[in-house]
C-alpha atoms as a PDB file:
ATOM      1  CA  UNK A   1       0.000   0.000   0.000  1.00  0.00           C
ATOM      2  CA  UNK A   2       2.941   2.225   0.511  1.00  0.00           C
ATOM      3  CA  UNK A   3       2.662   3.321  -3.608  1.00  0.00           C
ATOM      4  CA  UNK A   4      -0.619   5.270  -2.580  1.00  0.00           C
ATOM      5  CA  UNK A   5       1.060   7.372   0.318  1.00  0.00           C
ATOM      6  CA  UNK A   6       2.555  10.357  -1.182  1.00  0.00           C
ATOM      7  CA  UNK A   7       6.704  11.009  -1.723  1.00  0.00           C
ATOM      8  CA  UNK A   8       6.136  14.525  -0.454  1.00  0.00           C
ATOM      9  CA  UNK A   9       3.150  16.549   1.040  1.00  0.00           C
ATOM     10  CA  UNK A  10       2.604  19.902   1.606  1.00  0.00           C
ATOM     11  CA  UNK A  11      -1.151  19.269   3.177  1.00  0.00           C
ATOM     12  CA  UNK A  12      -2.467  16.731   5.488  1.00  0.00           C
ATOM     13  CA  UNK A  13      -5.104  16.213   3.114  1.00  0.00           C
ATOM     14  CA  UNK A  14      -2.863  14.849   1.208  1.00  0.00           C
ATOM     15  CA  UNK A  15      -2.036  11.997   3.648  1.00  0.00           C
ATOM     16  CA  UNK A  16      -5.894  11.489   4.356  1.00  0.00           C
ATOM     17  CA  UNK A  17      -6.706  11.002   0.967  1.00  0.00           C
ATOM     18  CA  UNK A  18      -3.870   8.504   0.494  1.00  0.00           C
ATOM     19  CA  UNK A  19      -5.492   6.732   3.952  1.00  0.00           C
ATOM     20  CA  UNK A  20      -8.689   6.615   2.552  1.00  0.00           C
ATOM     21  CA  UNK A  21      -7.399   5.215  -0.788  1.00  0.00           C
ATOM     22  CA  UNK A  22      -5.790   2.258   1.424  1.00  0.00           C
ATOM     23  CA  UNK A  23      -8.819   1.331   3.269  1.00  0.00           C
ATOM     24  CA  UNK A  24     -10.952   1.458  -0.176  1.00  0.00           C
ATOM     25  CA  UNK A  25      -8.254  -0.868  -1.579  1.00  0.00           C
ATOM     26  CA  UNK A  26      -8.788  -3.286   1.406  1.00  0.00           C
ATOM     27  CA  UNK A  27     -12.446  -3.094   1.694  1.00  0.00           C
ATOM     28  CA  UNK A  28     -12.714  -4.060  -2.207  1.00  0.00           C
ATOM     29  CA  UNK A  29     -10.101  -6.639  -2.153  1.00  0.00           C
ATOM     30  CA  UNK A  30     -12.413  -8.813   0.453  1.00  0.00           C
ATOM     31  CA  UNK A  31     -15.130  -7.905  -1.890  1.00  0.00           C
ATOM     32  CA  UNK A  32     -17.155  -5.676   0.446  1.00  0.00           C
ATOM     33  CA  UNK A  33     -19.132  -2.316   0.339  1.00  0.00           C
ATOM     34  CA  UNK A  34     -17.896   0.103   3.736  1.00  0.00           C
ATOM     35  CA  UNK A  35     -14.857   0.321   6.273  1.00  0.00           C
ATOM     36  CA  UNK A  36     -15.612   1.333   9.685  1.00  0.00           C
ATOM     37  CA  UNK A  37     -12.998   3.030  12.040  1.00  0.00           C
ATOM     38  CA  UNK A  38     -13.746   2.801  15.852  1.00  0.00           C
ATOM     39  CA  UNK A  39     -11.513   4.746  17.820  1.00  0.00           C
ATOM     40  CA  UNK A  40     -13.335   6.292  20.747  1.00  0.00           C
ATOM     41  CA  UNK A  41     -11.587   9.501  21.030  1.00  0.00           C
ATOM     42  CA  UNK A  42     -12.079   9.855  17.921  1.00  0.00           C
ATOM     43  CA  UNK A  43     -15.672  11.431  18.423  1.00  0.00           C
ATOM     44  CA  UNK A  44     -13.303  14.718  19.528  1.00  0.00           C
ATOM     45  CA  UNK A  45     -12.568  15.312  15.742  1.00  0.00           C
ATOM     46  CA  UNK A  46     -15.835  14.569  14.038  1.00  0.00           C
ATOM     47  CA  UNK A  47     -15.505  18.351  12.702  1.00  0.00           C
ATOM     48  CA  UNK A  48     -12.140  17.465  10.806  1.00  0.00           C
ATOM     49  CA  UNK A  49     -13.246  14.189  10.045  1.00  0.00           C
ATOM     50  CA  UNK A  50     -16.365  15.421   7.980  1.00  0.00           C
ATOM     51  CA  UNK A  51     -14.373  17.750   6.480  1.00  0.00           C
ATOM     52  CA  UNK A  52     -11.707  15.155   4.924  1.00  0.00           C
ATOM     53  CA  UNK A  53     -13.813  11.753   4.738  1.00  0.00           C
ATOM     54  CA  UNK A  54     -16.348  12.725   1.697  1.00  0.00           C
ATOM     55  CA  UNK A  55     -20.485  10.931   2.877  1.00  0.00           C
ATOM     56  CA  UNK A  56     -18.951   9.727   6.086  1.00  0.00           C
ATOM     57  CA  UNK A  57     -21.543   8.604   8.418  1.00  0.00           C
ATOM     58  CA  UNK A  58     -21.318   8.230  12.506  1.00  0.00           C
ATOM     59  CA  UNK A  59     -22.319   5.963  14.885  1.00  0.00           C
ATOM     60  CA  UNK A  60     -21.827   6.911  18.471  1.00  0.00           C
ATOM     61  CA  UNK A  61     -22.371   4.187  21.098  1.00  0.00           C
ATOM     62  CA  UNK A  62     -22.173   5.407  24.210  1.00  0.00           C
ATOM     63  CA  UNK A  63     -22.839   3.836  27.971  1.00  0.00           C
ATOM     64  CA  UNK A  64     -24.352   5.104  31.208  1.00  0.00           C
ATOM     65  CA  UNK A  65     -21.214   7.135  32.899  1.00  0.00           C
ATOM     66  CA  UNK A  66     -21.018   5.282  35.834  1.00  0.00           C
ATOM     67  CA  UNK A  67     -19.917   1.803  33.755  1.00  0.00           C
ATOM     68  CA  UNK A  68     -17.855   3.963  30.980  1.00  0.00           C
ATOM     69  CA  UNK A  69     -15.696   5.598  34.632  1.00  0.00           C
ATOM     70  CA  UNK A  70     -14.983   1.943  35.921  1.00  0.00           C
ATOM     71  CA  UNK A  71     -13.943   0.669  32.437  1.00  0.00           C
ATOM     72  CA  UNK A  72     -11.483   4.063  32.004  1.00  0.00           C
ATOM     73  CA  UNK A  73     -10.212   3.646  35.510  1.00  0.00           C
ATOM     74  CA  UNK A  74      -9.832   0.085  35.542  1.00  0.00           C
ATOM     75  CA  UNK A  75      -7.872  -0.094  32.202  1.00  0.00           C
ATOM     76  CA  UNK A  76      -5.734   2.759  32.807  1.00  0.00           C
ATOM     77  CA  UNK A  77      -4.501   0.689  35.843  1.00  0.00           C
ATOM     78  CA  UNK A  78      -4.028  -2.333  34.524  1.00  0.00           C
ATOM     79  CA  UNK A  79      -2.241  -0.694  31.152  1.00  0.00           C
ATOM     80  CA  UNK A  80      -1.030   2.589  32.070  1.00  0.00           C
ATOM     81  CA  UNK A  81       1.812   2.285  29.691  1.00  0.00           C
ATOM     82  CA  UNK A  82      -1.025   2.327  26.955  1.00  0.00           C
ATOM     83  CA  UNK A  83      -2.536   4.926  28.141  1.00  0.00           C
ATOM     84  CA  UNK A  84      -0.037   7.863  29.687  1.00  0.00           C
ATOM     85  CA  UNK A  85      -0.251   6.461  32.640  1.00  0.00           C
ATOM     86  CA  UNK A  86      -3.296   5.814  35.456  1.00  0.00           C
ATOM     87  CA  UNK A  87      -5.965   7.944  35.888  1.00  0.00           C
ATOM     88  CA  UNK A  88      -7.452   9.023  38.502  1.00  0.00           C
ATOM     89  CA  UNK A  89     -11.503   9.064  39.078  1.00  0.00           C
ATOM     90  CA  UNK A  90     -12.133  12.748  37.804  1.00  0.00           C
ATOM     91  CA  UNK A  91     -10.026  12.381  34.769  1.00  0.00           C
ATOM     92  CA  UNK A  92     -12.078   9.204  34.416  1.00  0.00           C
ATOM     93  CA  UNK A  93     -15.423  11.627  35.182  1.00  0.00           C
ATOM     94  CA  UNK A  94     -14.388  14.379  32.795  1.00  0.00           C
ATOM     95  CA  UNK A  95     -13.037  12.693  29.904  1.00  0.00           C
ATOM     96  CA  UNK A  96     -16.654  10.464  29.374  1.00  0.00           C
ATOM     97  CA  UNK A  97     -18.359  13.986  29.442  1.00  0.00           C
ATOM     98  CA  UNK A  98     -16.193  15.684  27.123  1.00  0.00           C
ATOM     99  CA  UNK A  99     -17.140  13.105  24.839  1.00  0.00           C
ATOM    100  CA  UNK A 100     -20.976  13.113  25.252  1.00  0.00           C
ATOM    101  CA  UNK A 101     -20.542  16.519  24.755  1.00  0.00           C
ATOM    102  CA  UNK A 102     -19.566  16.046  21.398  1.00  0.00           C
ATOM    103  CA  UNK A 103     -21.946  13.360  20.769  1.00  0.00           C
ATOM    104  CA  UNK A 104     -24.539  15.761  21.911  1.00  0.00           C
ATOM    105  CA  UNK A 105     -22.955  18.366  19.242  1.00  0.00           C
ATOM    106  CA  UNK A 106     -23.502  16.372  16.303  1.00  0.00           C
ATOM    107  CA  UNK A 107     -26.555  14.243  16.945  1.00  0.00           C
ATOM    108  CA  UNK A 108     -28.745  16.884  14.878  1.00  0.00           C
ATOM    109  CA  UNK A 109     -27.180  15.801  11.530  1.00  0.00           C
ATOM    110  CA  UNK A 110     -28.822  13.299   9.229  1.00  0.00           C
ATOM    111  CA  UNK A 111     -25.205  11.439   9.191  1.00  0.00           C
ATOM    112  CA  UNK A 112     -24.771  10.595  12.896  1.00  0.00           C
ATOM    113  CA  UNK A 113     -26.862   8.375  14.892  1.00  0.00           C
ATOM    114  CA  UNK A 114     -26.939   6.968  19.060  1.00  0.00           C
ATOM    115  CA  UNK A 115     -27.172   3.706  19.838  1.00  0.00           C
ATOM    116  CA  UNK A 116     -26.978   2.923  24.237  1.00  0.00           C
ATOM    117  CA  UNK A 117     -25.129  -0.071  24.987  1.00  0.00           C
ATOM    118  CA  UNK A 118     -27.603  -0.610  27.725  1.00  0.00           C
ATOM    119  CA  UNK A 119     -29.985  -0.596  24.762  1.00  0.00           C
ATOM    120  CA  UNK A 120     -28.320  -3.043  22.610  1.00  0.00           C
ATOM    121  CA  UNK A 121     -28.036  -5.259  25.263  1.00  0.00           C
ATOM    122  CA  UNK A 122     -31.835  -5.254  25.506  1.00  0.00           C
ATOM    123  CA  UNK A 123     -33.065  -5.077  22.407  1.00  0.00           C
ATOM    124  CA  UNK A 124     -30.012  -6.662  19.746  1.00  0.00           C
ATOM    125  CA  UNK A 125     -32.543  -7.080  16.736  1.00  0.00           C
ATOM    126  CA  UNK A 126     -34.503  -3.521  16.968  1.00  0.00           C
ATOM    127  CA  UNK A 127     -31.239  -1.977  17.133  1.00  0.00           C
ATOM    128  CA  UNK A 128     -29.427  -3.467  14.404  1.00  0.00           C
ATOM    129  CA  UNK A 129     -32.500  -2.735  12.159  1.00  0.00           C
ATOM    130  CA  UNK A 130     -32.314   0.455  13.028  1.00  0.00           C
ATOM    131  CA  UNK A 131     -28.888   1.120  12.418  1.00  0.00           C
ATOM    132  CA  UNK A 132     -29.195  -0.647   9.047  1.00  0.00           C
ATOM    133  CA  UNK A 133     -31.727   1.556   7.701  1.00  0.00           C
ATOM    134  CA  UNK A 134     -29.286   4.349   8.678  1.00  0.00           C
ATOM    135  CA  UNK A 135     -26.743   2.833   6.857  1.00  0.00           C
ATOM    136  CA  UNK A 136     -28.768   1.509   3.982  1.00  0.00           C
ATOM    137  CA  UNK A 137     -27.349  -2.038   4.253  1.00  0.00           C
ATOM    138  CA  UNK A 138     -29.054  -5.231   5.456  1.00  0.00           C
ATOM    139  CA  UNK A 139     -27.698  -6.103   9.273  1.00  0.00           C
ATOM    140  CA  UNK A 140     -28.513  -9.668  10.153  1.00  0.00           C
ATOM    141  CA  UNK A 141     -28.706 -10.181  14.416  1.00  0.00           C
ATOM    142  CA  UNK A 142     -27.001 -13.437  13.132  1.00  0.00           C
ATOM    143  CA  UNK A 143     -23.879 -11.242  13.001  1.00  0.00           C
ATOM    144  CA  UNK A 144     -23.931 -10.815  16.437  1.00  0.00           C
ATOM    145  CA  UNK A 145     -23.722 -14.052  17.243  1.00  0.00           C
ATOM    146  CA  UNK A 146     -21.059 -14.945  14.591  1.00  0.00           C
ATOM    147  CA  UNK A 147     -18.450 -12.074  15.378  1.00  0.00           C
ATOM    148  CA  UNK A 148     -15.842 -14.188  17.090  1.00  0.00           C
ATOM    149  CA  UNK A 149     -13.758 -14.531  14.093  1.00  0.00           C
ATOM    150  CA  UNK A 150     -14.514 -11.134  13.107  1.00  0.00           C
ATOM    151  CA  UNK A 151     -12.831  -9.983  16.237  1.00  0.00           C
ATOM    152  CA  UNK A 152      -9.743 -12.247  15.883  1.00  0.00           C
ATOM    153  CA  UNK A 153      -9.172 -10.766  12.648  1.00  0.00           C
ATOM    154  CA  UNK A 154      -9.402  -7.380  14.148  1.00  0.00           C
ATOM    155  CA  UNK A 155      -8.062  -6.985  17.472  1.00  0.00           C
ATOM    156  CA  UNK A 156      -4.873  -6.898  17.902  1.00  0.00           C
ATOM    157  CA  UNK A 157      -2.099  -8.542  20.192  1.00  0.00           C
ATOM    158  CA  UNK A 158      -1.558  -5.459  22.191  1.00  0.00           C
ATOM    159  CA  UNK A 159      -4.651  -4.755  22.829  1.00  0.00           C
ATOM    160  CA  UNK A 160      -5.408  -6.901  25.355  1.00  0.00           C
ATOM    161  CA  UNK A 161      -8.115  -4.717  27.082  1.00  0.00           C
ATOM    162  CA  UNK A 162     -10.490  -6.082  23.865  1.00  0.00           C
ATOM    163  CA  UNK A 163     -10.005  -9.687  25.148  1.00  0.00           C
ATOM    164  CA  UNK A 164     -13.536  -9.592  26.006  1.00  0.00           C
ATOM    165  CA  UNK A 165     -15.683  -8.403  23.150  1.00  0.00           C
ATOM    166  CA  UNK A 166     -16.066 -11.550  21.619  1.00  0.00           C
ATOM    167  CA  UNK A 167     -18.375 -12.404  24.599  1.00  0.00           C
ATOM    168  CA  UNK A 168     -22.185 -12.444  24.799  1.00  0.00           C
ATOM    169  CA  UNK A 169     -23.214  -8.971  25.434  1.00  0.00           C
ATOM    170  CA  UNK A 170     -23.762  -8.000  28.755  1.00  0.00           C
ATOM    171  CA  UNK A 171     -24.585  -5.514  31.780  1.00  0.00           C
ATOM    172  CA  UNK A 172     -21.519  -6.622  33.144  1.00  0.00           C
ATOM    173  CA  UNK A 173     -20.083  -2.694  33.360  1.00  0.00           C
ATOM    174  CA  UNK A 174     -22.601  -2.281  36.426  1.00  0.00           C
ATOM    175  CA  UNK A 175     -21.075  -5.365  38.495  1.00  0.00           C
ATOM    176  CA  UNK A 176     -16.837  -3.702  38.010  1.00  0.00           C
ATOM    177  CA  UNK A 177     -18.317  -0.023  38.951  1.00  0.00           C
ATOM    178  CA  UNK A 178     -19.638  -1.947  42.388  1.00  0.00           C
ATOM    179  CA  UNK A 179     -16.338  -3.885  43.095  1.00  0.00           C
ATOM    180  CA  UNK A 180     -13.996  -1.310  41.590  1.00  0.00           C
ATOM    181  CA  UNK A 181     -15.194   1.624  43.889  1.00  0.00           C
ATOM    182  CA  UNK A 182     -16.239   2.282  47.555  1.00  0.00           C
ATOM    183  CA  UNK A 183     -19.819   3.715  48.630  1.00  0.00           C
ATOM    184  CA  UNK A 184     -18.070   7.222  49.416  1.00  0.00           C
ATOM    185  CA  UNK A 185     -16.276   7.359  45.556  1.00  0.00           C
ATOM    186  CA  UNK A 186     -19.692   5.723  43.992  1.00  0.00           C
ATOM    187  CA  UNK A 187     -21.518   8.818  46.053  1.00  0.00           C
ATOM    188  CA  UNK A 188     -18.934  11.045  44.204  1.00  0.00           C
ATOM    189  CA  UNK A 189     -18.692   9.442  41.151  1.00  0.00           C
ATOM    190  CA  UNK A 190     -22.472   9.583  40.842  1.00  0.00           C
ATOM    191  CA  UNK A 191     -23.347  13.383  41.627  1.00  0.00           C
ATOM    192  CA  UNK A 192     -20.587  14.300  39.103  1.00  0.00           C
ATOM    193  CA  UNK A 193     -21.974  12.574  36.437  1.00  0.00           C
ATOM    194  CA  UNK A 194     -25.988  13.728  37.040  1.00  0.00           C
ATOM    195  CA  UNK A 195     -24.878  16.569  34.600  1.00  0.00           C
ATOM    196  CA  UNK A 196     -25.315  14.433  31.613  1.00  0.00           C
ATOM    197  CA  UNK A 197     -28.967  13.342  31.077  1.00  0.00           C
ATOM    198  CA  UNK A 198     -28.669  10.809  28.749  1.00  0.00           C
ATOM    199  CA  UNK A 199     -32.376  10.375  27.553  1.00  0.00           C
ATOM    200  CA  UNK A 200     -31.830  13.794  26.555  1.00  0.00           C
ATOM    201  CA  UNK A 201     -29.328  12.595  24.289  1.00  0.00           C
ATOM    202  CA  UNK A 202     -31.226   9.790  23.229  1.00  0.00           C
ATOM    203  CA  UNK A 203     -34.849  11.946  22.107  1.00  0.00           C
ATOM    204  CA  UNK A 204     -32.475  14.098  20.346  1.00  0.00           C
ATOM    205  CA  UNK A 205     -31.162  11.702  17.900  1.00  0.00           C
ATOM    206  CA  UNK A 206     -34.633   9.845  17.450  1.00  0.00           C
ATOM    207  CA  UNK A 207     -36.023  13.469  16.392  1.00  0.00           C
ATOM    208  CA  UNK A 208     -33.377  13.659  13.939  1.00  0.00           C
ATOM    209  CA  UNK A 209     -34.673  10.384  12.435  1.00  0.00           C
ATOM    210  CA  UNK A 210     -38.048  11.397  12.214  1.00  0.00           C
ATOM    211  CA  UNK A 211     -37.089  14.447  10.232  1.00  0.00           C
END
């Protein structure tokens, strides 16, 4: 893939185009129709992402704050090398809503759509339909089931934080914020996250569908 990358650049849109032209390439040498890219953080530059990736479209799947705090805190601990080292509960606190924040930004747009984990978990079939007529492509719950050698394809040796998302979906985020944290932190972790309102979120991006 190296011929598409370009000998010298004056623009990063140079680079991005040549990035897109490498993930096309892949996509239609397994004979298929889209490329997804799933960083999390990414949802910071959906601005310069729309700008640069021509009829991109966004899915943001988000979880209740008190689950997406554990999971920060407990991977930062257990990887800090991965992640700049550990961090602490409020970086945990602030960081998940600095990203609904920018989920909340962009829901209004015809491109970008929510999906709850806690709502996936619940309803797998409704969802997927949902998201397929969003996408315009057929999503079988079958998939679901099926992803395991999907996700040994995809993640990667040193990741091993992902070791689990071949599993059955589950609520199991609730059980690690109760055994991770003490009543007094819970307490704290709790009132600093009853900013976000995440049904808000959630009525805004099923208006947008309506529209």
């Amino acid at each position: 893939m190296q011929k598409y990358l370009p000998k010298y650049a004056l623009f990063m849109s140079q680079y991005t185009k040549a990035f897109i032209k490498v993930l096309d390439t892949l996509t239609e040498k397994q004979q298929k129709s889209f490329w997804i890219e799933k960083t999390p953080d990414h949802v910071l530059y959906i601005d310069y992402i729309e700008k640069l990736v021509e009829k991109a479209k966004f899915i943001h799947i988000i979880r209740n704050g008190s689950d997406a705090v554990a999971s920060l805190y407990e991977v930062t601990h257990k990887h800090p090398e991965i992640w700049h080292g550990e961090w602490d509960i409020d970086k945990c606190i602030s960081h998940w809503i600095k990203c609904i924040n920018h989920t909340h930004k962009h829901l209004h747009k015809s491109n970008h759509i929510l999906v709850t984990y806690e709502k996936l978990i619940v309803e797998p079939e409704s969802t997927l339909n949902r998201l397929g007529v969003f996408l315009g492509i057929n999503l079988d719950y079958k998939m679901l089931k099926s992803r395991r050698g999907i996700v040994e394809q995809i993640v990667l040796k040193n990741e091993p934080w992902k070791a689990s998302v071949n599993q059955p979906l589950s609520s199991v985020g609730s059980n690690k914020f109760n055994k991770i944290f003490n009543d007094n932190q819970k307490s704290y972790i709790r009132k600093k996250l009853s900013v976000i309102n995440l049904d808000q979120l959630d009525s805004v991006t099923t208006e947008s569908i309506k529209l």
